[in-house]
C-alpha atoms as a PDB file:
ATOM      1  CA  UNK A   1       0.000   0.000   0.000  1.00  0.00           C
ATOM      2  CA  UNK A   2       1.443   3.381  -0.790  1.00  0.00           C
ATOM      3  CA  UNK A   3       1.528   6.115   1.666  1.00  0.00           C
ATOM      4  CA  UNK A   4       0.677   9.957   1.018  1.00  0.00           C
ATOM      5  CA  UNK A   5       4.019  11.455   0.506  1.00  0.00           C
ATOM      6  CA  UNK A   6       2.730  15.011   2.073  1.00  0.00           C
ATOM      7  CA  UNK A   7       3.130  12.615   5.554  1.00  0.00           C
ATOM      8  CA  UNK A   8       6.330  12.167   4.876  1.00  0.00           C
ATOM      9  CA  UNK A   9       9.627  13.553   6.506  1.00  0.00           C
ATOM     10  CA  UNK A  10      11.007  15.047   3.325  1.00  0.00           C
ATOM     11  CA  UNK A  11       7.775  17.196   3.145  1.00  0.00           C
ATOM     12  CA  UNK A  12       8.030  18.159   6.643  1.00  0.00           C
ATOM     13  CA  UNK A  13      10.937  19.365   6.659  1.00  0.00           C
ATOM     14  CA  UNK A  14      10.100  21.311   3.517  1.00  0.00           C
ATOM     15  CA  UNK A  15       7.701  22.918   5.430  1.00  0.00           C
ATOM     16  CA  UNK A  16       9.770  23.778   8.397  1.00  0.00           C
ATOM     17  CA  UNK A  17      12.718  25.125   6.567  1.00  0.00           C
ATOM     18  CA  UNK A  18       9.902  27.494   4.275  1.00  0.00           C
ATOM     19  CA  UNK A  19       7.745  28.423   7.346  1.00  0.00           C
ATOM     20  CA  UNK A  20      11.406  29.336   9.242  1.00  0.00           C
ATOM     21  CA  UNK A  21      11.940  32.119   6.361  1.00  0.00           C
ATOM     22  CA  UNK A  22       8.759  34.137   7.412  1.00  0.00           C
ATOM     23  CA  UNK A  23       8.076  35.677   3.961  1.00  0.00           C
ATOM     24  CA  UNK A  24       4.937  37.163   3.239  1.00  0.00           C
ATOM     25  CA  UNK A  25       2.232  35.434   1.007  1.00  0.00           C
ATOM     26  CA  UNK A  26       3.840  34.803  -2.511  1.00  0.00           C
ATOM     27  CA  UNK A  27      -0.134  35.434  -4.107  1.00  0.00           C
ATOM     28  CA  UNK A  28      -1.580  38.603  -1.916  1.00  0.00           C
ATOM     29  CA  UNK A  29       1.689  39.919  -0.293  1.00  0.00           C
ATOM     30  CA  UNK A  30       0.253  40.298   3.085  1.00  0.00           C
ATOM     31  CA  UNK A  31       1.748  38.669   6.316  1.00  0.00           C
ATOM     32  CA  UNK A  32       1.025  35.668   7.366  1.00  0.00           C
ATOM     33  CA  UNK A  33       0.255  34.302  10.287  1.00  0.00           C
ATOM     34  CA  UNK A  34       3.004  31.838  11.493  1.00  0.00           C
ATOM     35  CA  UNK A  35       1.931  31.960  15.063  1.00  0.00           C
ATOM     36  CA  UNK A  36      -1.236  29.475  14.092  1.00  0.00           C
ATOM     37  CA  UNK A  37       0.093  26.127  14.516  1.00  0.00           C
ATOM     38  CA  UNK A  38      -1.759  22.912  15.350  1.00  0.00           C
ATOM     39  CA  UNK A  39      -4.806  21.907  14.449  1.00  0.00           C
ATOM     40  CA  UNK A  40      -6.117  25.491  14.189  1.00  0.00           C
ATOM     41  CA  UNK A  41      -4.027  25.969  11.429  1.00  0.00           C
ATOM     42  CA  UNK A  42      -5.723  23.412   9.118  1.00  0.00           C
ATOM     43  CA  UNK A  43      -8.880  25.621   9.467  1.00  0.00           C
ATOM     44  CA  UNK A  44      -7.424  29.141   9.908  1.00  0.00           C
ATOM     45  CA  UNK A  45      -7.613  30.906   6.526  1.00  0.00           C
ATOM     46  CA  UNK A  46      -4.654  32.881   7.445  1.00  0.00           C
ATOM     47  CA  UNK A  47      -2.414  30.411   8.416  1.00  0.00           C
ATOM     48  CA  UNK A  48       0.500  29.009   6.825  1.00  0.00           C
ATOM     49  CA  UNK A  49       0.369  26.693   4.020  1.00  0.00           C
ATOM     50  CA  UNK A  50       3.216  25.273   1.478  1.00  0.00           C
ATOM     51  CA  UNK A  51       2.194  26.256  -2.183  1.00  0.00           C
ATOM     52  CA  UNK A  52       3.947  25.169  -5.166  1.00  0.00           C
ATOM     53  CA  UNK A  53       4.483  27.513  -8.191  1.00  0.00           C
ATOM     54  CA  UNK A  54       4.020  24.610 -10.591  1.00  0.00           C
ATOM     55  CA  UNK A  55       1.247  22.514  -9.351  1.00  0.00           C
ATOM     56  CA  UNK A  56       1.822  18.924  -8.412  1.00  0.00           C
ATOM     57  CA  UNK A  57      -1.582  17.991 -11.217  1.00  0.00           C
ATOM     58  CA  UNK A  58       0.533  20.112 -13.781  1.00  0.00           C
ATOM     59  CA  UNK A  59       4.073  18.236 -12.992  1.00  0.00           C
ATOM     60  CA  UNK A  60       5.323  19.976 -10.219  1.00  0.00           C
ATOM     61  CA  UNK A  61       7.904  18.577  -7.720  1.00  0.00           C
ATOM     62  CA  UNK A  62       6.373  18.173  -4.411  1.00  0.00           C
ATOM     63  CA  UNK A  63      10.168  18.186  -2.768  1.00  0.00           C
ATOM     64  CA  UNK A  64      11.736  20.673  -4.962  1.00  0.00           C
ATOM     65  CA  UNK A  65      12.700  24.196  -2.596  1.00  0.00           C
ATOM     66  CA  UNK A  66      12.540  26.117  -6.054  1.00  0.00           C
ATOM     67  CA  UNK A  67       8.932  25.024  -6.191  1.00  0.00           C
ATOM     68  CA  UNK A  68       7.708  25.386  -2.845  1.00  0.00           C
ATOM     69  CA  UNK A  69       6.340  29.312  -2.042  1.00  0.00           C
ATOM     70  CA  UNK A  70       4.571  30.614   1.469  1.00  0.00           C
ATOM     71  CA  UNK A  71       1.087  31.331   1.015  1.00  0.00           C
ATOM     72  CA  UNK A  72      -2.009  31.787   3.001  1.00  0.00           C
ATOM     73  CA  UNK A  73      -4.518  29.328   3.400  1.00  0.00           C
ATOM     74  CA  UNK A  74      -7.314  31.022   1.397  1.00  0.00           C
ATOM     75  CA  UNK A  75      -5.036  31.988  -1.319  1.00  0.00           C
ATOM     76  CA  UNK A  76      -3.802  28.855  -1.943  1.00  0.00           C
ATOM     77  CA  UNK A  77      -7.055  27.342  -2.266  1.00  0.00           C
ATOM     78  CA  UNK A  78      -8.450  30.305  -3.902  1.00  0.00           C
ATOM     79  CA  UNK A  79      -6.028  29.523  -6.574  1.00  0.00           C
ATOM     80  CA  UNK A  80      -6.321  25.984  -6.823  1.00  0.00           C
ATOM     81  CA  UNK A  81      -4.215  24.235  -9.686  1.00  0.00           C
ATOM     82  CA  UNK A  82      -4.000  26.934 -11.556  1.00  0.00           C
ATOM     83  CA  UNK A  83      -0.084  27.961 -13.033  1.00  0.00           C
ATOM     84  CA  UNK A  84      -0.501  31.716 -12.726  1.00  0.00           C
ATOM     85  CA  UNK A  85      -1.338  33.479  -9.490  1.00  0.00           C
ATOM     86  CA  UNK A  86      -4.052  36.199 -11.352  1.00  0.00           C
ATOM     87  CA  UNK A  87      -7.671  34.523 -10.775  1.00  0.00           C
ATOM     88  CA  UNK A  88      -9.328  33.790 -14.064  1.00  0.00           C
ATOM     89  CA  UNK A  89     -12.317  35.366 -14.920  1.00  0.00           C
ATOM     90  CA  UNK A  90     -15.649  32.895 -14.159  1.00  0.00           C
ATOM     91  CA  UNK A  91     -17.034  32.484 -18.017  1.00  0.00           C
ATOM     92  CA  UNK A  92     -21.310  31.839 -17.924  1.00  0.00           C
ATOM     93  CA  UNK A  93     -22.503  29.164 -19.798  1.00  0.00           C
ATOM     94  CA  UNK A  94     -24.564  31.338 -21.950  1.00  0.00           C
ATOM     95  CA  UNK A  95     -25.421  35.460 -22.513  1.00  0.00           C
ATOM     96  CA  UNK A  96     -27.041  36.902 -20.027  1.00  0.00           C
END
């Protein structure tokens, strides 16, 4: 059975060495909260989160430190799998 390679120690100490840099939010540019640790921090939209410029669906590297960027929560899942950090205009299915 494989295991999730995010609960791996190579991924955690990703995390550690990015979250030990205390840069701002690579998609907004505001500060983020570093203080939030715990489980709080998997609901807290300004806590910190590992983001990866090239996402892992798109071929990313999920161990690669020139991949990995600090982001908030909310942006990170605001931006989803997309490549570029502007949000893409929602398109209706038909004129309005």
């Amino acid at each position: 059975m494989a295991s999730n390679p995010r609960n791996g120690r190579p991924y955690r100490r990703l995390c550690v060495k990015q979250r030990a840099l205390l840069l701002p939010c690579w998609l907004c540019g505001g500060a983020i909260r570093y203080d939030i640790t715990g489980r709080l921090a998997g609901r807290h939209r300004d806590a910190f989160t590992l983001d990866h410029l090239i996402p892992l669906s798109r071929g990313g590297d999920l161990l690669d430190p020139a991949n990995a960027r600090s982001a908030h929560r909310r942006c990170n899942s605001r931006r989803g799998n997309r490549t570029t950090a502007v949000r893409q205009p929602v398109r209706a299915s038909r004129r309005w």
